[in-house]
PDB file of N, CA and C in Angstrom:
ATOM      1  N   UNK A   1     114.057-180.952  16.112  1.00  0.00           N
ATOM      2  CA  UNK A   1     112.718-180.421  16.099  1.00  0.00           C
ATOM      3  C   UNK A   1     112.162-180.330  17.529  1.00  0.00           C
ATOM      4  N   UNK A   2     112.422-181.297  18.299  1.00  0.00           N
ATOM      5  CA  UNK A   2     111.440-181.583  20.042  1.00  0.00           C
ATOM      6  C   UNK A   2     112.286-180.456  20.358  1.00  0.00           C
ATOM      7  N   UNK A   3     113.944-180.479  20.326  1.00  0.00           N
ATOM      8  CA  UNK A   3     114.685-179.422  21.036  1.00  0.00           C
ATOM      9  C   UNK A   3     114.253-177.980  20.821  1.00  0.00           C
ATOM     10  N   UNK A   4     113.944-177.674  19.276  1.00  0.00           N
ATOM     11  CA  UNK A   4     113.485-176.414  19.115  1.00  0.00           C
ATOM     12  C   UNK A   4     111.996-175.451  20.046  1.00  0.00           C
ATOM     13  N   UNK A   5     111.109-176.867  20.159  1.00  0.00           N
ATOM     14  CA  UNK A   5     110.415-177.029  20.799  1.00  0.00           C
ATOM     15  C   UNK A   5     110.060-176.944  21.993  1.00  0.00           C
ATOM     16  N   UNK A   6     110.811-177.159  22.589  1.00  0.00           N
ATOM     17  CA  UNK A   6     111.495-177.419  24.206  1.00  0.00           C
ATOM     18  C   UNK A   6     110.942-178.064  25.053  1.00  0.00           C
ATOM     19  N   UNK A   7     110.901-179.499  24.011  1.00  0.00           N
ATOM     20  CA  UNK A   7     110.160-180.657  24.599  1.00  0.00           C
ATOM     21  C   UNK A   7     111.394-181.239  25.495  1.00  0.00           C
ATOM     22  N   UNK A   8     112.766-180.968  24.747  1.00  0.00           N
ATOM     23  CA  UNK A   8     113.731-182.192  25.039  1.00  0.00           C
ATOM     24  C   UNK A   8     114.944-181.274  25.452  1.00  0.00           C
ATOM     25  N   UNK A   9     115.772-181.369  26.404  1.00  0.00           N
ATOM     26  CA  UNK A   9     117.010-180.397  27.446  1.00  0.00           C
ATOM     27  C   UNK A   9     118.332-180.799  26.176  1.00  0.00           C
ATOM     28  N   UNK A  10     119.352-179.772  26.479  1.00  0.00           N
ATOM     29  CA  UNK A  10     120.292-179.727  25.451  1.00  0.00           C
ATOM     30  C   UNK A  10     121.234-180.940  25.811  1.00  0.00           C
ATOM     31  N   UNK A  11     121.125-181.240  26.903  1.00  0.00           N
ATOM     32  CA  UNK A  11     121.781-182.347  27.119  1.00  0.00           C
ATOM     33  C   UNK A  11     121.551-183.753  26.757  1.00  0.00           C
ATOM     34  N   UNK A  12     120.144-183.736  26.525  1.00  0.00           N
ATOM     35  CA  UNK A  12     119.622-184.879  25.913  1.00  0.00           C
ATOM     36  C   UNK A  12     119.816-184.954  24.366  1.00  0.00           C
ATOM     37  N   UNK A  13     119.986-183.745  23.711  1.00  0.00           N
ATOM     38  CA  UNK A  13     120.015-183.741  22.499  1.00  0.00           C
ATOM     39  C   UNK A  13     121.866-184.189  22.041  1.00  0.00           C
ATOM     40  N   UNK A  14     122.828-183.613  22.448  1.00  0.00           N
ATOM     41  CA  UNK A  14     124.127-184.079  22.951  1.00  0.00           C
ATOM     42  C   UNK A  14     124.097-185.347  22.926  1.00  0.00           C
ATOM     43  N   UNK A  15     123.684-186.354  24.196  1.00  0.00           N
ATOM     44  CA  UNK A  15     123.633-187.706  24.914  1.00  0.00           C
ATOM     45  C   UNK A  15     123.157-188.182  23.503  1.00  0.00           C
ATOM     46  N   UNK A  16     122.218-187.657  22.687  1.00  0.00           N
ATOM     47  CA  UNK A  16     121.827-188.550  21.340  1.00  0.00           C
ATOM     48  C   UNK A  16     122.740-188.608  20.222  1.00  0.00           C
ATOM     49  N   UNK A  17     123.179-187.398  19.974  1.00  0.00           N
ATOM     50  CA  UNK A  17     124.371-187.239  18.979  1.00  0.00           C
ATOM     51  C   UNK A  17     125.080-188.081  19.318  1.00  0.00           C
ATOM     52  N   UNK A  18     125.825-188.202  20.711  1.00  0.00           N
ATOM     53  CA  UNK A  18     126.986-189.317  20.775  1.00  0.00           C
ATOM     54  C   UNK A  18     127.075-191.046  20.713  1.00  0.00           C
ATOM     55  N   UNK A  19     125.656-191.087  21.226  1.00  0.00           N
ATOM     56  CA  UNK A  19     124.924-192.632  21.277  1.00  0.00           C
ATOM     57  C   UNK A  19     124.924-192.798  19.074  1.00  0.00           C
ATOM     58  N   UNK A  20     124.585-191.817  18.717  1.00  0.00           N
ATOM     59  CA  UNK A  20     124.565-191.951  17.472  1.00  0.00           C
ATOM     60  C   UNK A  20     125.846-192.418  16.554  1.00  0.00           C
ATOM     61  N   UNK A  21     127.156-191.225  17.224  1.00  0.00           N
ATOM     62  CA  UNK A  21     128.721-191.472  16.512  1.00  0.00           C
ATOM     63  C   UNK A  21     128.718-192.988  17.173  1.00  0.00           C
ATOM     64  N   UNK A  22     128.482-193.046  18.267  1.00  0.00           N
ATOM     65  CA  UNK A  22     128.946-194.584  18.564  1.00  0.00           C
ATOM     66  C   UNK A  22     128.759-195.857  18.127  1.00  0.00           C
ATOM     67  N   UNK A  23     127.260-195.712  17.892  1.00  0.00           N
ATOM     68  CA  UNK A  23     126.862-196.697  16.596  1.00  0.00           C
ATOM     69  C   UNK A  23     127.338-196.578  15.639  1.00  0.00           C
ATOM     70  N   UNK A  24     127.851-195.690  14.965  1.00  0.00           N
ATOM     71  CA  UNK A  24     128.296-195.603  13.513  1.00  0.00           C
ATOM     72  C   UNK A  24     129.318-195.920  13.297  1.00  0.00           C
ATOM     73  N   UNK A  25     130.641-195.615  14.358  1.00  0.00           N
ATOM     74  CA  UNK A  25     131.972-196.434  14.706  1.00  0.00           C
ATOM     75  C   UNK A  25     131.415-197.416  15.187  1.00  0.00           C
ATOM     76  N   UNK A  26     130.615-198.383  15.419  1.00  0.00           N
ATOM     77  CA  UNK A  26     130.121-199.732  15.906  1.00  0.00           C
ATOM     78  C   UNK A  26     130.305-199.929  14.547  1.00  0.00           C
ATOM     79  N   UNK A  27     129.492-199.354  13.805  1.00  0.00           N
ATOM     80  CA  UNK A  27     129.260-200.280  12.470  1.00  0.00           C
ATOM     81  C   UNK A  27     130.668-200.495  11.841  1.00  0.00           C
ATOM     82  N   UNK A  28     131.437-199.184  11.384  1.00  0.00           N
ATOM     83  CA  UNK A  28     132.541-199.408  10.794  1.00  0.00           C
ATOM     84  C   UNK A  28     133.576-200.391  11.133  1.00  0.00           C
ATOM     85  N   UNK A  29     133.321-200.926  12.701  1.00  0.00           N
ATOM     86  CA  UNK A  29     134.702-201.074  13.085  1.00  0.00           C
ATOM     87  C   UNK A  29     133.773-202.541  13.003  1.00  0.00           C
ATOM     88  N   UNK A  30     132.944-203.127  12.821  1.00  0.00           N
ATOM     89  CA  UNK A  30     132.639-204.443  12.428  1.00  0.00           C
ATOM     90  C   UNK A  30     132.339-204.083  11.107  1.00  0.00           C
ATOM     91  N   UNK A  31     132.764-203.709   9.963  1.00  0.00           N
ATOM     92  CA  UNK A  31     132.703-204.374   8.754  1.00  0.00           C
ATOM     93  C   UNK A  31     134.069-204.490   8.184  1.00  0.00           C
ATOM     94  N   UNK A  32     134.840-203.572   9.036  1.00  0.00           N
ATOM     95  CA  UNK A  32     136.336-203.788   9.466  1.00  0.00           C
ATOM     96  C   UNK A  32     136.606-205.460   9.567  1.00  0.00           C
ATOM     97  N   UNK A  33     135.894-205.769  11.010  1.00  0.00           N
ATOM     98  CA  UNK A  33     136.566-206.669  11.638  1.00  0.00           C
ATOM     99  C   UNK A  33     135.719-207.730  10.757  1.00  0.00           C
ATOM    100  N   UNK A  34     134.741-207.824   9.742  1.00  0.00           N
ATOM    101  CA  UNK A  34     134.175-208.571   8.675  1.00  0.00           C
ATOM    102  C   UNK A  34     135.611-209.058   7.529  1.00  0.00           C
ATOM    103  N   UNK A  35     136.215-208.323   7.207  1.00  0.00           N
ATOM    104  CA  UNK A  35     137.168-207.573   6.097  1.00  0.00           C
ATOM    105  C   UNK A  35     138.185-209.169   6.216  1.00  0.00           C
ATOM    106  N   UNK A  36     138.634-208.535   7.842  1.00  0.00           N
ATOM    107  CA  UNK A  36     139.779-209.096   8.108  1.00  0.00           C
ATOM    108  C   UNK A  36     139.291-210.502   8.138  1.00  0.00           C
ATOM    109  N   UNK A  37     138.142-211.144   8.691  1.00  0.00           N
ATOM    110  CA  UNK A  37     137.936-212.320   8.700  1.00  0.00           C
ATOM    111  C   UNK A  37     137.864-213.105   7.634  1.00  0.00           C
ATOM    112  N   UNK A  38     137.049-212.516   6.741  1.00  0.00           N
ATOM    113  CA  UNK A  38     137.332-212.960   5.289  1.00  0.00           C
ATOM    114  C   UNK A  38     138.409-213.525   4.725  1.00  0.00           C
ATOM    115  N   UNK A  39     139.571-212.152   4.747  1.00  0.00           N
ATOM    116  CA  UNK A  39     140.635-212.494   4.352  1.00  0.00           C
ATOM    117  C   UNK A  39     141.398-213.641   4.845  1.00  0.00           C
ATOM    118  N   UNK A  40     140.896-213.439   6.164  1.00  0.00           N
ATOM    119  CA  UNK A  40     142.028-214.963   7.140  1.00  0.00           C
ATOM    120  C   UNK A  40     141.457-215.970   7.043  1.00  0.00           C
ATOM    121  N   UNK A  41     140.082-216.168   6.296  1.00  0.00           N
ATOM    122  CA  UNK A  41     139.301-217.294   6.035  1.00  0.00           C
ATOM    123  C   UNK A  41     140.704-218.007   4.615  1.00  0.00           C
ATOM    124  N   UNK A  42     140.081-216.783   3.965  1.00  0.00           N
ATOM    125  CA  UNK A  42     140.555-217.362   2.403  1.00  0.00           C
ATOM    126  C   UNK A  42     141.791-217.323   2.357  1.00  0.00           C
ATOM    127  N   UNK A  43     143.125-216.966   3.222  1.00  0.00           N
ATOM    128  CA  UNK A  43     144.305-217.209   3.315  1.00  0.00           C
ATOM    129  C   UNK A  43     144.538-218.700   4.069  1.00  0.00           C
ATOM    130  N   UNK A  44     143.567-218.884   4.964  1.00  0.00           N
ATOM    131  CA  UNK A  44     143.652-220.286   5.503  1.00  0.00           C
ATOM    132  C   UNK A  44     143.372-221.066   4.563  1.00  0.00           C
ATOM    133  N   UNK A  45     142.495-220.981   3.600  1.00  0.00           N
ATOM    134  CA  UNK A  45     142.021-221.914   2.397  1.00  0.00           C
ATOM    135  C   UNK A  45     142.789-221.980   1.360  1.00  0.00           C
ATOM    136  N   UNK A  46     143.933-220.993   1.254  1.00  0.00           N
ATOM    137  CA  UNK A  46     144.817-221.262   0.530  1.00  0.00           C
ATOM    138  C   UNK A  46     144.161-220.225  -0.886  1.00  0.00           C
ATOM    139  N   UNK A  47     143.353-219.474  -1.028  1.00  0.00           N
ATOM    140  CA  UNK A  47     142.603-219.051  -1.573  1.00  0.00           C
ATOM    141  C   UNK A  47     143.164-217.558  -2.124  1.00  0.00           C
ATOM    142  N   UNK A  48     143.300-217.267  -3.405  1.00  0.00           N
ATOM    143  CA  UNK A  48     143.722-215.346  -3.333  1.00  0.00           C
ATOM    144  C   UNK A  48     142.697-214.514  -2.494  1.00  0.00           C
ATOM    145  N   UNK A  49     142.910-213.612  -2.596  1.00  0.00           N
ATOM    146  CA  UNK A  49     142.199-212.347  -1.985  1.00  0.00           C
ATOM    147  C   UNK A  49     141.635-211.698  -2.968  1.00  0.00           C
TER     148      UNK A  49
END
């Protein structure tokens, strides 16, 4: 909307998109690394999965 506007440069709009994918692979790759901990919890405990 600001871009349409031409409050905000195309480059800034870019620089946001990517700050955005990056968080979102932030998130995935820690509920990932959640996953695995779990599992190596409850394999240490002797525990099924």
């Amino acid at each position: 909307m600001f871009y349409k506007l031409g409050f905000v440069e195309d480059t800034d709009v870019s620089q946001f998109k990517l700050t955005v994918m990056n968080l979102e692979n932030s998130l995935n790759t820690l509920d990932k690394q959640i996953n695995v901990a779990s599992r190596l919890l409850k394999f240490q405990m002797g525990m099924k999965n």
